[in-house]
PDB file of N, CA and C in Angstrom:
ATOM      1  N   UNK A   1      36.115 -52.580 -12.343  1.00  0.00           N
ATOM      2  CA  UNK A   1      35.156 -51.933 -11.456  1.00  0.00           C
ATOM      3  C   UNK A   1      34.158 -51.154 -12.321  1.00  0.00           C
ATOM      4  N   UNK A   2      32.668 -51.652 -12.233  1.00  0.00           N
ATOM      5  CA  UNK A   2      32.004 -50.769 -12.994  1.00  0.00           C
ATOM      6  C   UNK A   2      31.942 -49.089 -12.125  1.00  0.00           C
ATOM      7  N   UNK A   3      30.826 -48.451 -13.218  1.00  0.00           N
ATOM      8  CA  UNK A   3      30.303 -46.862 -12.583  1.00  0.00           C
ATOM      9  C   UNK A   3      29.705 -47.148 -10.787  1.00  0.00           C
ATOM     10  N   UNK A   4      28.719 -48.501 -10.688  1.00  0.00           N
ATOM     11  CA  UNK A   4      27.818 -48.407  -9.997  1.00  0.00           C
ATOM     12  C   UNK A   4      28.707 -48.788  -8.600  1.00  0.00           C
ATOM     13  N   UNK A   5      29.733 -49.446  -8.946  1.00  0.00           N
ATOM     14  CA  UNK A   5      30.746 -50.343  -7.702  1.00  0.00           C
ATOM     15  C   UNK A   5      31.215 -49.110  -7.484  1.00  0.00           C
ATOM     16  N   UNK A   6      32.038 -48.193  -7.829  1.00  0.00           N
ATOM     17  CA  UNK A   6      32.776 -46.874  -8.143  1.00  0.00           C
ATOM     18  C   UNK A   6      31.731 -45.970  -6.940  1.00  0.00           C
ATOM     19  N   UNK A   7      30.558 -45.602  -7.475  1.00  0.00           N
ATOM     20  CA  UNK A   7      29.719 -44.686  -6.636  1.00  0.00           C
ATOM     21  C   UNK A   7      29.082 -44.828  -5.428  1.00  0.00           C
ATOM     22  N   UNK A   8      29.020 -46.525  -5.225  1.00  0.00           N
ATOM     23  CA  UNK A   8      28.667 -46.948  -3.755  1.00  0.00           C
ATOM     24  C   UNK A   8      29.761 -46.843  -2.768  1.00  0.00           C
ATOM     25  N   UNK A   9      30.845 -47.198  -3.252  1.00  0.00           N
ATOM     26  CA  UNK A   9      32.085 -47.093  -2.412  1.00  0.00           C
ATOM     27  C   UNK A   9      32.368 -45.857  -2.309  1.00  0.00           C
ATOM     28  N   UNK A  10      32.437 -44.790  -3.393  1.00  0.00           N
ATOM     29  CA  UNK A  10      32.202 -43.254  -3.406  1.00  0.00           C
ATOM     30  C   UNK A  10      32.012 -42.635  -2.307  1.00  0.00           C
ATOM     31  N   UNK A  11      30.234 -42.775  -1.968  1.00  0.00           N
ATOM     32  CA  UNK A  11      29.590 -42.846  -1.393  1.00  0.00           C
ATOM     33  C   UNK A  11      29.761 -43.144   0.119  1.00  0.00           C
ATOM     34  N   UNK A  12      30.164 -44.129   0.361  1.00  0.00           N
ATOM     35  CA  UNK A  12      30.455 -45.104   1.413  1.00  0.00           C
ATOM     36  C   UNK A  12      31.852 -44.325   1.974  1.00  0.00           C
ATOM     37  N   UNK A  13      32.642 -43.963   1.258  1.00  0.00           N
ATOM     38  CA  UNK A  13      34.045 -43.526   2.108  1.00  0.00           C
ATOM     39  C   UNK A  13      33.362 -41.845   1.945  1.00  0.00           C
ATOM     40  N   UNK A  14      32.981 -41.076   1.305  1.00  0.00           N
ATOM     41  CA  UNK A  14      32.771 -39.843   0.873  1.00  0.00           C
ATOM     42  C   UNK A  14      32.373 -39.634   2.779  1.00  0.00           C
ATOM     43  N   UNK A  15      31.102 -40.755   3.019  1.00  0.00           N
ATOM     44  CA  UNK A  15      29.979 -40.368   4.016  1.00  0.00           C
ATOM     45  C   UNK A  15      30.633 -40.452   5.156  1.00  0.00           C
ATOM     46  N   UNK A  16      31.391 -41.369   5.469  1.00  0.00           N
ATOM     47  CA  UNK A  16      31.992 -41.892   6.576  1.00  0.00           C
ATOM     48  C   UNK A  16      33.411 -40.767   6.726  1.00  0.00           C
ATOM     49  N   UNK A  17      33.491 -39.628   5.719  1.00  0.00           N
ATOM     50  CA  UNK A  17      34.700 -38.788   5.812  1.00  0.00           C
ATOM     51  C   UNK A  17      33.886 -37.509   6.434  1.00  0.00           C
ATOM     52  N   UNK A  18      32.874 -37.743   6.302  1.00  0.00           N
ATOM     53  CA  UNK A  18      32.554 -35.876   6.589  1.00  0.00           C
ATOM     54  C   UNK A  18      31.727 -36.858   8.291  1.00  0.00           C
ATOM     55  N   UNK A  19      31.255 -38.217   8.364  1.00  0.00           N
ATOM     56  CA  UNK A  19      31.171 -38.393   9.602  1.00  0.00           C
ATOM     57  C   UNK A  19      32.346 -38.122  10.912  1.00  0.00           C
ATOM     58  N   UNK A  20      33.208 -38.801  10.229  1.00  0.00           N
ATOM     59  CA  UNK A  20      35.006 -38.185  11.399  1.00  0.00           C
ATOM     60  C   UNK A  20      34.928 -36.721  11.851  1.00  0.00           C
ATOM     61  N   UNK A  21      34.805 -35.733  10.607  1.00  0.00           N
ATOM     62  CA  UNK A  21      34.856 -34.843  10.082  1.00  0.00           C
ATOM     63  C   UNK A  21      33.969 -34.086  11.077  1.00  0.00           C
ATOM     64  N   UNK A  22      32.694 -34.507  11.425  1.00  0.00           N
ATOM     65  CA  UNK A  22      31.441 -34.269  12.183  1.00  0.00           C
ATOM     66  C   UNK A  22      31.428 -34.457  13.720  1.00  0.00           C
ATOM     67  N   UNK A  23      32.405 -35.550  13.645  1.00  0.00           N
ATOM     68  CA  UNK A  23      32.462 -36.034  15.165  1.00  0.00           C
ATOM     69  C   UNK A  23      33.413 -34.958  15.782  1.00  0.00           C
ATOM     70  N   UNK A  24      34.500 -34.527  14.725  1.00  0.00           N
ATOM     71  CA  UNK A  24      35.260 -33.652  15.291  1.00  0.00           C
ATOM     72  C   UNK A  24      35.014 -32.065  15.610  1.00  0.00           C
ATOM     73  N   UNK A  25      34.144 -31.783  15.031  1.00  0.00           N
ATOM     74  CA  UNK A  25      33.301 -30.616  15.418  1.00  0.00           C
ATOM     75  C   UNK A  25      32.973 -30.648  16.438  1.00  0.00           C
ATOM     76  N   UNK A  26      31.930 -32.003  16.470  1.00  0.00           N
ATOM     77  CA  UNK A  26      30.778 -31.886  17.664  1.00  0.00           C
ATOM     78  C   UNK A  26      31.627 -31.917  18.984  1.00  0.00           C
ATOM     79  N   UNK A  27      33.092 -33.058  18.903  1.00  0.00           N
ATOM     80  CA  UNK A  27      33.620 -32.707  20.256  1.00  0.00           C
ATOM     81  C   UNK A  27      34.194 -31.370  20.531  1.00  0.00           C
ATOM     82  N   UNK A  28      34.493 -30.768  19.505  1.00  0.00           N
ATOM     83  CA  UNK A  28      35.492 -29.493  19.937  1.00  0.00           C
ATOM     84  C   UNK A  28      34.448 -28.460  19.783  1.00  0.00           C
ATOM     85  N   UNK A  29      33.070 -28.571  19.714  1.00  0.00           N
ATOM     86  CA  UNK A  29      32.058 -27.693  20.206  1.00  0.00           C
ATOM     87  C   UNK A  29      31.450 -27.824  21.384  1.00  0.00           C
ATOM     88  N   UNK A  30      31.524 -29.670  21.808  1.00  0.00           N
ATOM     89  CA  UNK A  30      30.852 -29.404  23.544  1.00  0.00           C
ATOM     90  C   UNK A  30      32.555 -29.304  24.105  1.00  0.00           C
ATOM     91  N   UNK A  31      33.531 -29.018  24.126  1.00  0.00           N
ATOM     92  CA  UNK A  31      35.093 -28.682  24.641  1.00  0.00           C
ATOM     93  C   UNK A  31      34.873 -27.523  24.827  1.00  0.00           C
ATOM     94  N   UNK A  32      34.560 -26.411  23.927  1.00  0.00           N
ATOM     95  CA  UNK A  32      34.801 -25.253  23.664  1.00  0.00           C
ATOM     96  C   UNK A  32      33.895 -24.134  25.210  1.00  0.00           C
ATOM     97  N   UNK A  33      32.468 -24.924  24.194  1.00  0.00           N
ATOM     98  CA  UNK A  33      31.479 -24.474  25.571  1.00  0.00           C
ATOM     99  C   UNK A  33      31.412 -25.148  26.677  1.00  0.00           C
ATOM    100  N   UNK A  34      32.078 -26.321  27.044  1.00  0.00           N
ATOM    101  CA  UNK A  34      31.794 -26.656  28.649  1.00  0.00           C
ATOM    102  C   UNK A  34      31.181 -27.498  28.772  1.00  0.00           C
ATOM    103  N   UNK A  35      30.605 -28.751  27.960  1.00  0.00           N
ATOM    104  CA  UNK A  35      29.074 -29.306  27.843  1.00  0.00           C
ATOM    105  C   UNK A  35      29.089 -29.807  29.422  1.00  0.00           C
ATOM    106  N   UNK A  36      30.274 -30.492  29.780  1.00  0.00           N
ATOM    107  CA  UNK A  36      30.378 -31.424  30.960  1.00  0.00           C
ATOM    108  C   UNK A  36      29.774 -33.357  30.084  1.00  0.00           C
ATOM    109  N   UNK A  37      29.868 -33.571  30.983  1.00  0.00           N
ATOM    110  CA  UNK A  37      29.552 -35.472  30.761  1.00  0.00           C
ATOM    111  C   UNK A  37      28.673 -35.567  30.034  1.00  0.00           C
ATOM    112  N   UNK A  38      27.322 -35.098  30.668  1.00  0.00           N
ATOM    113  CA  UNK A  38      26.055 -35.181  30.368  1.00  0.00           C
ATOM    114  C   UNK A  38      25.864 -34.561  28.590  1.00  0.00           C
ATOM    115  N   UNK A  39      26.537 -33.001  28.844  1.00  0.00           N
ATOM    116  CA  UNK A  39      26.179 -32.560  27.197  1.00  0.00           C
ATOM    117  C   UNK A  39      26.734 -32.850  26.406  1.00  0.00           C
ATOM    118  N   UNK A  40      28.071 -33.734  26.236  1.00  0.00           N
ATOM    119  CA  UNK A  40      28.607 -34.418  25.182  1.00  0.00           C
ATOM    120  C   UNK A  40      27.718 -35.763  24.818  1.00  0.00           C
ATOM    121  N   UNK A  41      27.317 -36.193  25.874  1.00  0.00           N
ATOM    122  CA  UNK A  41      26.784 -37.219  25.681  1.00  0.00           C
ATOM    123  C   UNK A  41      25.185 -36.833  24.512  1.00  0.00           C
ATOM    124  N   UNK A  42      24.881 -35.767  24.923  1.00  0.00           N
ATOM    125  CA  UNK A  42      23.779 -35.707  24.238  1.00  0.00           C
ATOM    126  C   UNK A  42      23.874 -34.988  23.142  1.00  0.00           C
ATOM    127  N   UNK A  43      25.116 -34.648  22.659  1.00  0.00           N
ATOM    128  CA  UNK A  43      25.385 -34.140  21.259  1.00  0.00           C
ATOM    129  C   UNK A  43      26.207 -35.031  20.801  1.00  0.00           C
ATOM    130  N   UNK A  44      26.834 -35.945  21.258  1.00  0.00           N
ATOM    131  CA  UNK A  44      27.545 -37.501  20.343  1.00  0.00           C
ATOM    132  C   UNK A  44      25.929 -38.428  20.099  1.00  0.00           C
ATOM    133  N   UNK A  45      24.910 -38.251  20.634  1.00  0.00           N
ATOM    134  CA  UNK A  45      23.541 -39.181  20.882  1.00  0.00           C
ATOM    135  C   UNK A  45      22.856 -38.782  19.651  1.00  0.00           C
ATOM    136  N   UNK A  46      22.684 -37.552  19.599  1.00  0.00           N
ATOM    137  CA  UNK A  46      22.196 -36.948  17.970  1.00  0.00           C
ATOM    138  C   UNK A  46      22.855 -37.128  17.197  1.00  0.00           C
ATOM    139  N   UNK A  47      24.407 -36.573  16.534  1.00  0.00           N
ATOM    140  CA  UNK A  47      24.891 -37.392  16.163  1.00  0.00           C
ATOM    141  C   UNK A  47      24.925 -38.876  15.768  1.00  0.00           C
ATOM    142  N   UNK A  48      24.739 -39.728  16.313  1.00  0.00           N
ATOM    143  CA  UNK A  48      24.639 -41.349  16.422  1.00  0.00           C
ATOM    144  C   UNK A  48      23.185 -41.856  16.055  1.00  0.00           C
ATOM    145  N   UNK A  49      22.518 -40.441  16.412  1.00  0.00           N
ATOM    146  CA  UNK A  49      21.099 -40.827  15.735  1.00  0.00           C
ATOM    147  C   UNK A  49      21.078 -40.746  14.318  1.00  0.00           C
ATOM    148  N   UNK A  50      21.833 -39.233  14.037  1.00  0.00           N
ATOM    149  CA  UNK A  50      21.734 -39.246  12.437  1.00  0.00           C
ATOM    150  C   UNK A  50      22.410 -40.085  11.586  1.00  0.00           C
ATOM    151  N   UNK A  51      23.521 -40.784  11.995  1.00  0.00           N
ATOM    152  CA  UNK A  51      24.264 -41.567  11.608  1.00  0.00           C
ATOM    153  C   UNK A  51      23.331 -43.053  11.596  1.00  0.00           C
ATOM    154  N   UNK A  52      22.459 -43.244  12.332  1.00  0.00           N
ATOM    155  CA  UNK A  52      21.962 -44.675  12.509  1.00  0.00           C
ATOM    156  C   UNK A  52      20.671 -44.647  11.502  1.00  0.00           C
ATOM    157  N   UNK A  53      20.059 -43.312  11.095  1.00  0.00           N
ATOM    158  CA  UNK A  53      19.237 -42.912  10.327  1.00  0.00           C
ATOM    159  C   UNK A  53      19.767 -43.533   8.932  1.00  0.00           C
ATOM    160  N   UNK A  54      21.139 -43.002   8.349  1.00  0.00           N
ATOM    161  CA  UNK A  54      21.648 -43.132   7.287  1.00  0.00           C
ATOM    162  C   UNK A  54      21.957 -45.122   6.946  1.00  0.00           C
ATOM    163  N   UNK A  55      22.312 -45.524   7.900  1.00  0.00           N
ATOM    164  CA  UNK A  55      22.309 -46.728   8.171  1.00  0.00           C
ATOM    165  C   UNK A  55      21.281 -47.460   7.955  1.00  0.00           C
ATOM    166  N   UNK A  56      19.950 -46.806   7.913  1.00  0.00           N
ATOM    167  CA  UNK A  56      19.027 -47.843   7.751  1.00  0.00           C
ATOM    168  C   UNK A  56      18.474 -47.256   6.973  1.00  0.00           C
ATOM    169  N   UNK A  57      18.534 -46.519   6.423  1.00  0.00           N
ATOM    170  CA  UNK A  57      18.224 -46.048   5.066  1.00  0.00           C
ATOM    171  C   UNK A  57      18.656 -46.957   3.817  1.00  0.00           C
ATOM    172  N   UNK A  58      20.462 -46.955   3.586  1.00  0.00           N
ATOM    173  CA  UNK A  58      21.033 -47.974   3.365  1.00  0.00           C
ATOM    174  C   UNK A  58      20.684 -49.634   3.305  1.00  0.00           C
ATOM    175  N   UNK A  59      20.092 -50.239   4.328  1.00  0.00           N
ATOM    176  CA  UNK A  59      19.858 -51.271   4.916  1.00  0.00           C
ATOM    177  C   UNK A  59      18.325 -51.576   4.219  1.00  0.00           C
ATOM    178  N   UNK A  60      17.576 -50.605   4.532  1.00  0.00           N
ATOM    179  CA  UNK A  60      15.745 -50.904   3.155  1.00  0.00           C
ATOM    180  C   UNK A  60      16.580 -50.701   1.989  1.00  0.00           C
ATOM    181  N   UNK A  61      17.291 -50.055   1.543  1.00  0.00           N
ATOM    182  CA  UNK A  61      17.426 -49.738  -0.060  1.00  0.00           C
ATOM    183  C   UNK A  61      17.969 -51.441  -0.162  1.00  0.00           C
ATOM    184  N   UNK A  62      18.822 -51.982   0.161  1.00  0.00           N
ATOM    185  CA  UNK A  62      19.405 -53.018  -0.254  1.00  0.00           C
ATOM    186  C   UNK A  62      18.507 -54.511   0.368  1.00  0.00           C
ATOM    187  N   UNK A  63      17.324 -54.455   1.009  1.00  0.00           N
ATOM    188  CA  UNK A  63      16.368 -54.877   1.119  1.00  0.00           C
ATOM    189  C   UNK A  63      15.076 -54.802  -0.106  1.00  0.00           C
ATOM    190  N   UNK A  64      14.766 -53.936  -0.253  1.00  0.00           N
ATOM    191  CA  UNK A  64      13.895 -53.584  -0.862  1.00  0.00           C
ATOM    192  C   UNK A  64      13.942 -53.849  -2.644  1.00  0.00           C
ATOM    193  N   UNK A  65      15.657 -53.912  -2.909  1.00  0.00           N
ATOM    194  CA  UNK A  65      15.550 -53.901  -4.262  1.00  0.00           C
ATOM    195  C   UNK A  65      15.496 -55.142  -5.162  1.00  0.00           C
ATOM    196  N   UNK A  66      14.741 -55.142  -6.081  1.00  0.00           N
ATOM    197  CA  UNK A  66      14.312 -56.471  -7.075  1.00  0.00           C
ATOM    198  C   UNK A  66      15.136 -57.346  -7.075  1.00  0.00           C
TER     199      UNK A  66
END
């Protein structure tokens, strides 16, 4: 396994650990306060946005390169 295989996978499990990590906040913050249906939904939606952000970020880099 080179450095570069090493730091994408790094990377790749590192991101996807503090995502779990994130999800579990965000539910036990709309739990805490009450969101109801509607406000979980719209704090798992941001969430899923920033997550879909990172995703295609990912997705041009490995497009884009020579």
């Amino acid at each position: 396994m080179t450095i570069e295989q090493f730091e994408e996978w790094s990377l790749i499990i590192g991101v996807g650990g503090l995502v779990l990590f994130m999800v579990f906040i965000v539910w036990s913050l709309g739990r805490e306060s009450k969101a109801g249906k509607f406000g979980m939904f719209v704090l798992f939606l941001a969430l899923a946005l920033g997550l879909l952000g990172f995703v295609i970020k990912l997705v041009l880099v490995e497009m884009l390169k020579p």
